[in-house]
N, C-alpha and C. Protein backbone atom coordinates (compact mmCIF):
# COMPACT_ATOMS: atom_id res chain seq x y z
N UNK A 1 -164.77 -45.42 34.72
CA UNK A 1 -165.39 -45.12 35.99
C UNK A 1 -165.83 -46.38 36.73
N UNK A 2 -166.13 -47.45 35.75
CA UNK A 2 -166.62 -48.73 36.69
C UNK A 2 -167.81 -49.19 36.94
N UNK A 3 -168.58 -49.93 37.30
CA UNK A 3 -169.77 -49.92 37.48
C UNK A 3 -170.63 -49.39 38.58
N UNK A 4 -170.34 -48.86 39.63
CA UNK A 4 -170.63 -48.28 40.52
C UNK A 4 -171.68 -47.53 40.69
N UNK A 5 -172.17 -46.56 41.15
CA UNK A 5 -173.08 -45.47 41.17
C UNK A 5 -173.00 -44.36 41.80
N UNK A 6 -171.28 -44.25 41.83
CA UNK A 6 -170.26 -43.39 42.32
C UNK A 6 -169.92 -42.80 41.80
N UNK A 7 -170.04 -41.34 41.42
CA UNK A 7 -168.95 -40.52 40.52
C UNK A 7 -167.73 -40.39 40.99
N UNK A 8 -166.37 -40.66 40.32
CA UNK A 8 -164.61 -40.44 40.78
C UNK A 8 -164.85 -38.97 40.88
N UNK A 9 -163.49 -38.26 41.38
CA UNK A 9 -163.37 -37.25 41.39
C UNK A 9 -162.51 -36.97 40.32
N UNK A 10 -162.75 -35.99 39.98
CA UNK A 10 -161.47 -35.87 38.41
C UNK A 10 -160.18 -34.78 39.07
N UNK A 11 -159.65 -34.84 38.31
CA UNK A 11 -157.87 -34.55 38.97
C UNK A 11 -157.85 -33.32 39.36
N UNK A 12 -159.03 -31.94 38.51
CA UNK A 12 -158.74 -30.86 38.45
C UNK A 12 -159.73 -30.29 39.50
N UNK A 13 -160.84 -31.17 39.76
CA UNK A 13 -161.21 -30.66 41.11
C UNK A 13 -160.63 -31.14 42.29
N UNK A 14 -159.99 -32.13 42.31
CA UNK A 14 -159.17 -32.81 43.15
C UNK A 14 -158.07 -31.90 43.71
N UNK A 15 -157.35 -31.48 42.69
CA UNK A 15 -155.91 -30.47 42.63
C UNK A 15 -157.07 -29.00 43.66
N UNK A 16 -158.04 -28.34 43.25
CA UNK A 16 -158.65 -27.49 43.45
C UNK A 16 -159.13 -27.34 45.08
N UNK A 17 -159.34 -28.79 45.24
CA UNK A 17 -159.82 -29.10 46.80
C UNK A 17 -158.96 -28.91 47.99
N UNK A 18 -157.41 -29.44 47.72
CA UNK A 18 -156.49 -29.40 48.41
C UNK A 18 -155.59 -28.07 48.55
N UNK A 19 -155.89 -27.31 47.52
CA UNK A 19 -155.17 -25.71 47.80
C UNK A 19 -155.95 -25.44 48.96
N UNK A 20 -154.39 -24.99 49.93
CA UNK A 20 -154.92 -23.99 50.82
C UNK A 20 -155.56 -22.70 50.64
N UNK A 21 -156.32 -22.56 51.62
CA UNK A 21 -157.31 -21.11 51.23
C UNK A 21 -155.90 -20.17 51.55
N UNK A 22 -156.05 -18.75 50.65
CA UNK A 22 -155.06 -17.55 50.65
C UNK A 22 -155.77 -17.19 52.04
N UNK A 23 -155.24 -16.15 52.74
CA UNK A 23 -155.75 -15.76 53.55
C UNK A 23 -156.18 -14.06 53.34
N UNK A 24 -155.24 -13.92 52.48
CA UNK A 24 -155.91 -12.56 51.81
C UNK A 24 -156.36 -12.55 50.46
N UNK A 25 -157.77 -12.98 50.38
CA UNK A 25 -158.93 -13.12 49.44
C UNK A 25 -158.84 -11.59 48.77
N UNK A 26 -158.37 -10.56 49.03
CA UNK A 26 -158.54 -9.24 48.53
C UNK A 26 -157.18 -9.34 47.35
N UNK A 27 -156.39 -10.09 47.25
CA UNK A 27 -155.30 -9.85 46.40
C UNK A 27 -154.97 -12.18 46.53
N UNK A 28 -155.53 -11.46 45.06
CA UNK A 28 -155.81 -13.51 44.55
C UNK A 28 -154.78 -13.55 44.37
N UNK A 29 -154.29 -14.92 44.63
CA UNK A 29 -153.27 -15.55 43.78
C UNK A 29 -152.84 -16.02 42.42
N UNK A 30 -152.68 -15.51 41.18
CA UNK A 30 -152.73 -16.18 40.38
C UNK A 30 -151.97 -17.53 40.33
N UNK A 31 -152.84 -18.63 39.53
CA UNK A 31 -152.62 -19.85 39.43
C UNK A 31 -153.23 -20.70 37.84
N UNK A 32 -151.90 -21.44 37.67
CA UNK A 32 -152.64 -22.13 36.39
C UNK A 32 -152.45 -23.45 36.76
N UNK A 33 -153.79 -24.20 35.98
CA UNK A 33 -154.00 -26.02 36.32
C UNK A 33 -153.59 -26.70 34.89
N UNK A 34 -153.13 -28.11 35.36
CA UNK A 34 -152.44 -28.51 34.29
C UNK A 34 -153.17 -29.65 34.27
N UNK A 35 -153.75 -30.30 33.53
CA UNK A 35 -154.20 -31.83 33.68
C UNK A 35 -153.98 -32.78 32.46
N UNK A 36 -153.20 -34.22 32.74
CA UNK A 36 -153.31 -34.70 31.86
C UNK A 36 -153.59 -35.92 31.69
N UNK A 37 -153.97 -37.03 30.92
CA UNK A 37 -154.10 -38.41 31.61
C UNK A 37 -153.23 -39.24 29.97
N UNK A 38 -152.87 -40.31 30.92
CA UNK A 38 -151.93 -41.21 30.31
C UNK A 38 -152.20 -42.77 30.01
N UNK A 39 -152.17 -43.45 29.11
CA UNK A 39 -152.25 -44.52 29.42
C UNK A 39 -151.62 -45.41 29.72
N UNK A 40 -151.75 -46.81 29.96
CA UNK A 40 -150.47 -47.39 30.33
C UNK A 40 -149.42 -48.07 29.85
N UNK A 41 -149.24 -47.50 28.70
CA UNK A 41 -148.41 -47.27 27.85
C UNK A 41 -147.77 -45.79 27.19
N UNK A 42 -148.29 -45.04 27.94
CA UNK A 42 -147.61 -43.48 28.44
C UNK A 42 -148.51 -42.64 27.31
N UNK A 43 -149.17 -42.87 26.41
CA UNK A 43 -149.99 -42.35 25.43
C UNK A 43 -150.80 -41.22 26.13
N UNK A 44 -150.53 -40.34 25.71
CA UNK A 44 -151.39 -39.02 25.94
C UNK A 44 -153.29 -39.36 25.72
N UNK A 45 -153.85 -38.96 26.30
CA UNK A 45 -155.09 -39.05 26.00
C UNK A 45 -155.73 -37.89 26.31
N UNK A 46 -157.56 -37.56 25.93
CA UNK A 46 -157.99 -36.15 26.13
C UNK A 46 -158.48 -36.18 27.89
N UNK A 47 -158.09 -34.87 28.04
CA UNK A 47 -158.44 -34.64 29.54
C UNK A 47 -159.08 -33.19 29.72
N UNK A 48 -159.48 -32.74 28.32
CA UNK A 48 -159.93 -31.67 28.73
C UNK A 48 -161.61 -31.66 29.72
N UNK A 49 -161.34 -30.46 30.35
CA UNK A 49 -162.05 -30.58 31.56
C UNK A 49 -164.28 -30.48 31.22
N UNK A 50 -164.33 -31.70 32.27
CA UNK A 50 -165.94 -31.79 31.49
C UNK A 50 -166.45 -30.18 32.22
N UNK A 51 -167.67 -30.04 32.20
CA UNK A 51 -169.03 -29.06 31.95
C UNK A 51 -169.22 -29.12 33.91
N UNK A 52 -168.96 -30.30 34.19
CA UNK A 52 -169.14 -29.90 35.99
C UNK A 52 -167.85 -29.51 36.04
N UNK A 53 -166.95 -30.14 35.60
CA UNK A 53 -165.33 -29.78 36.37
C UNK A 53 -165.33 -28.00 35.72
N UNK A 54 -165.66 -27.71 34.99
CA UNK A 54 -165.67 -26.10 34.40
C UNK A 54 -166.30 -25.50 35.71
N UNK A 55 -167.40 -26.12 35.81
CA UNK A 55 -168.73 -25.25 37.13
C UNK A 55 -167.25 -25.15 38.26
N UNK A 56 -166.71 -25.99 38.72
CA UNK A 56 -165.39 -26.00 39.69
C UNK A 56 -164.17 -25.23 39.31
N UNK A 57 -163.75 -24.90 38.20
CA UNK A 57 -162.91 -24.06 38.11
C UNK A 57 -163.18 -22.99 38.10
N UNK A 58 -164.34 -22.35 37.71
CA UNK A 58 -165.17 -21.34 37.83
C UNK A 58 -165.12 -20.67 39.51
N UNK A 59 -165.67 -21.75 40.05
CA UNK A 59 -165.88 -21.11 41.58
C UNK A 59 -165.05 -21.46 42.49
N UNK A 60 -164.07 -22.50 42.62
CA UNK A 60 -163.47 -22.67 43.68
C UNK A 60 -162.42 -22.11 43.86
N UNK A 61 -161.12 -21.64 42.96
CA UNK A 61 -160.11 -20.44 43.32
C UNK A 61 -160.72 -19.46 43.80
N UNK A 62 -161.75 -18.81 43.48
CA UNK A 62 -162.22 -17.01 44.02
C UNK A 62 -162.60 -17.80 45.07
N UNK A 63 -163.25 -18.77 45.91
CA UNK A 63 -163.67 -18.97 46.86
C UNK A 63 -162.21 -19.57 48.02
N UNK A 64 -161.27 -19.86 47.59
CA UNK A 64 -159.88 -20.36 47.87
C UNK A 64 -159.66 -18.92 47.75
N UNK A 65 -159.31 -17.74 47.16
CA UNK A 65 -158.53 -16.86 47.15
C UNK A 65 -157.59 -16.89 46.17
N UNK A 66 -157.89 -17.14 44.89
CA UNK A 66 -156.96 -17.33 43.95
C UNK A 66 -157.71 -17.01 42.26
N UNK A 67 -156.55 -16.76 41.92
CA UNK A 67 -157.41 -16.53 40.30
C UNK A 67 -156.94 -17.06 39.42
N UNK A 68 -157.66 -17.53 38.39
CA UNK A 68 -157.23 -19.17 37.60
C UNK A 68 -156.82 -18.44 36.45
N UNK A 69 -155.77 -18.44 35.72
CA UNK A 69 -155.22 -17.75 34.56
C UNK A 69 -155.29 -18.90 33.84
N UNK A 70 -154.49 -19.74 33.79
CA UNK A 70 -154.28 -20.43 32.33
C UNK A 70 -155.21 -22.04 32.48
N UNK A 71 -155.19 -22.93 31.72
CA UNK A 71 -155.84 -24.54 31.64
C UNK A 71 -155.20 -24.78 30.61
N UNK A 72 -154.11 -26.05 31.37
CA UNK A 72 -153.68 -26.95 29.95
C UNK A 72 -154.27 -28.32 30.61
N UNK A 73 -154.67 -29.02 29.46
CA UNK A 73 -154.83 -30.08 29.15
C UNK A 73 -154.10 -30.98 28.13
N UNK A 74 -154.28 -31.98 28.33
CA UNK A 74 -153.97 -32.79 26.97
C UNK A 74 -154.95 -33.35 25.98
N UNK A 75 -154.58 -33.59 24.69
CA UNK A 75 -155.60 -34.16 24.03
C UNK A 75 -154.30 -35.35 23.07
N UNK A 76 -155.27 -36.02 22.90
CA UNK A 76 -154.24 -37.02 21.64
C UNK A 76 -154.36 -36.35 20.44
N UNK A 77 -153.11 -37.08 19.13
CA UNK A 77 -152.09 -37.91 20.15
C UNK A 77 -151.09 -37.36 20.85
N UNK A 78 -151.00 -36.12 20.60
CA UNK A 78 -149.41 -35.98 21.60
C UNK A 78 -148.90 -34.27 22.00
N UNK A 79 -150.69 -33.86 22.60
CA UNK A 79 -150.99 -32.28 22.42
C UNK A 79 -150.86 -31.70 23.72
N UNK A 80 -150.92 -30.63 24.17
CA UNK A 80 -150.77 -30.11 25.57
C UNK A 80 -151.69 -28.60 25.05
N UNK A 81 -153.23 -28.39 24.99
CA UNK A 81 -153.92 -26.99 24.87
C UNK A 81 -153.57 -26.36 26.14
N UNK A 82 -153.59 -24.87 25.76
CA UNK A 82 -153.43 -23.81 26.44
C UNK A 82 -154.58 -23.24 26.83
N UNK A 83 -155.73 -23.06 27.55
CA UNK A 83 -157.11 -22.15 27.35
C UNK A 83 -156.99 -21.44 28.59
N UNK A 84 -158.47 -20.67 28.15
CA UNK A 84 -158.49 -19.56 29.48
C UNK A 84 -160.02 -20.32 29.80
N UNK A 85 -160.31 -20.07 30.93
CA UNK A 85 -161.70 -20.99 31.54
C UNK A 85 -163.07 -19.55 30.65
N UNK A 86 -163.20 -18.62 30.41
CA UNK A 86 -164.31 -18.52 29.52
C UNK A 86 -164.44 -18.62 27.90
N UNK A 87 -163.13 -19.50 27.64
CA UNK A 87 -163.29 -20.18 26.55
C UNK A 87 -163.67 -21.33 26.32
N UNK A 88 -163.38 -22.30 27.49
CA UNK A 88 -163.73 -23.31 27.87
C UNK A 88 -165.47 -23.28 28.05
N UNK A 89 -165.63 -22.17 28.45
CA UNK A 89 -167.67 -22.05 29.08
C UNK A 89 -168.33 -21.65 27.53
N UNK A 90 -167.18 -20.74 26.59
CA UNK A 90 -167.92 -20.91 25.34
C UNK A 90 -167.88 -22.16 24.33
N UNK A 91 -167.17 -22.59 24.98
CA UNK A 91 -167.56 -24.45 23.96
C UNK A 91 -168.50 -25.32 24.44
N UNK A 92 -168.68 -26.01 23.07
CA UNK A 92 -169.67 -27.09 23.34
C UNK A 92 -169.21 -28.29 24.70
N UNK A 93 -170.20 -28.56 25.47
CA UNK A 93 -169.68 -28.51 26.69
C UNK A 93 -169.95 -30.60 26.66
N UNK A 94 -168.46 -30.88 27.67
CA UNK A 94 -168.52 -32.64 27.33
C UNK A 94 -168.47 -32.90 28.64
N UNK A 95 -169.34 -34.24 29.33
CA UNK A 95 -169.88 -34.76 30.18
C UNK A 95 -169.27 -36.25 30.46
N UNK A 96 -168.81 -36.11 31.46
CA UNK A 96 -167.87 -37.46 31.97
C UNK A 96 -168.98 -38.73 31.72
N UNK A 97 -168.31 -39.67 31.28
CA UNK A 97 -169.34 -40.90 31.12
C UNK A 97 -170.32 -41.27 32.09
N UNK A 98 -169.95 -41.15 33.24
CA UNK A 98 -170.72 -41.59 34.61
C UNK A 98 -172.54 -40.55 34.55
N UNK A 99 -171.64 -38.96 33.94
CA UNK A 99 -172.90 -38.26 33.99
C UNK A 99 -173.86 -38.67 32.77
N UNK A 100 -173.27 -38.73 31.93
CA UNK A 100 -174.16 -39.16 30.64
C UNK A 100 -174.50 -40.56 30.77
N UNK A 101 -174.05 -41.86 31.55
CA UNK A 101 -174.93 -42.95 31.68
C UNK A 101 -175.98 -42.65 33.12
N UNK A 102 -175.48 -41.95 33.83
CA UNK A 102 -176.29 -41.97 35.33
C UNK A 102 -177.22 -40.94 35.18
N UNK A 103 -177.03 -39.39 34.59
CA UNK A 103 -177.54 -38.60 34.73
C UNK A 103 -178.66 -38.38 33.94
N UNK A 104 -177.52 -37.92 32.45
CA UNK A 104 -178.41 -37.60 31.27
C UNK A 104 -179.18 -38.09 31.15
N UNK A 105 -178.67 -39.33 31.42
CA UNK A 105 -179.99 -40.64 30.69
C UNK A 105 -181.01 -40.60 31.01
N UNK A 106 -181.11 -40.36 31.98
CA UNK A 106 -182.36 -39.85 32.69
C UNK A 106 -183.31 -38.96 31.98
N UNK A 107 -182.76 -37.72 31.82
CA UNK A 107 -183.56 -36.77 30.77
C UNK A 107 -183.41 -36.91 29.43
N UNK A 108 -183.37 -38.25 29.07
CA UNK A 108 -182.84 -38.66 27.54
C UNK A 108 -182.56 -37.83 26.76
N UNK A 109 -181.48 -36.94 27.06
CA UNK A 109 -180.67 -36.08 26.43
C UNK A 109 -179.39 -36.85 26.07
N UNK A 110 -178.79 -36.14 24.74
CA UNK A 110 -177.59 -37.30 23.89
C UNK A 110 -176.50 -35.75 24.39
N UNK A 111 -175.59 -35.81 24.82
CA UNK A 111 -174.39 -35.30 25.10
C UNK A 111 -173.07 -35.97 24.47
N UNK A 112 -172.14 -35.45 23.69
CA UNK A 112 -170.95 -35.80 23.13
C UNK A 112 -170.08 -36.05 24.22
């Protein structure tokens, strides 16, 4: 993330922002998000989605007009998970570095 005091945007709210709204909100679209990150040396790494980016998959398709069926991610070394987003809300929930040095820290809470 850098030293900043900027949070990035992560890919899957990013991807989420730029869908056009449906225009008929009464009959969603189904849609599945794929996210993965690479290094630069093409190595798979984990991208599963943090505890805010969940709060965003959660609300921004029904508010877009769409309904989120599947979440793949990647994890190392060389995985592609399949989930559904209230499986994702029943796991132990992981916090992008920026939140756990900027945020947490604050309420000296230890987050994985």
């Amino acid at each position: 993330m850098g030293t900043d005091d900027k949070a990035g945007v992560h890919a899957e709210a990013d991807a989420l922002n730029k869908l056009k709204s449906n225009p008929n909100k009464k009959n969603p679209i189904p849609i599945n998000i794929l996210v993965i990150r690479v290094t630069k040396m093409n190595v798979l790494q984990n991208s599963k989605p943090c505890a805010l980016c969940i709060d965003k998959l959660k609300k921004i398709p029904i508010r877009k007009g769409y309904k989120l069926n599947n979440i793949f991610y990647s994890e190392t070394p060389d995985k592609i998970i399949q989930t559904k987003l209230d499986i994702l809300e029943s796991e132990e929930k992981h916090y992008s570095r920026f939140w756990r040095e900027r945020i947490l820290a604050n309420s000296k809470t230890k987050y994985k």
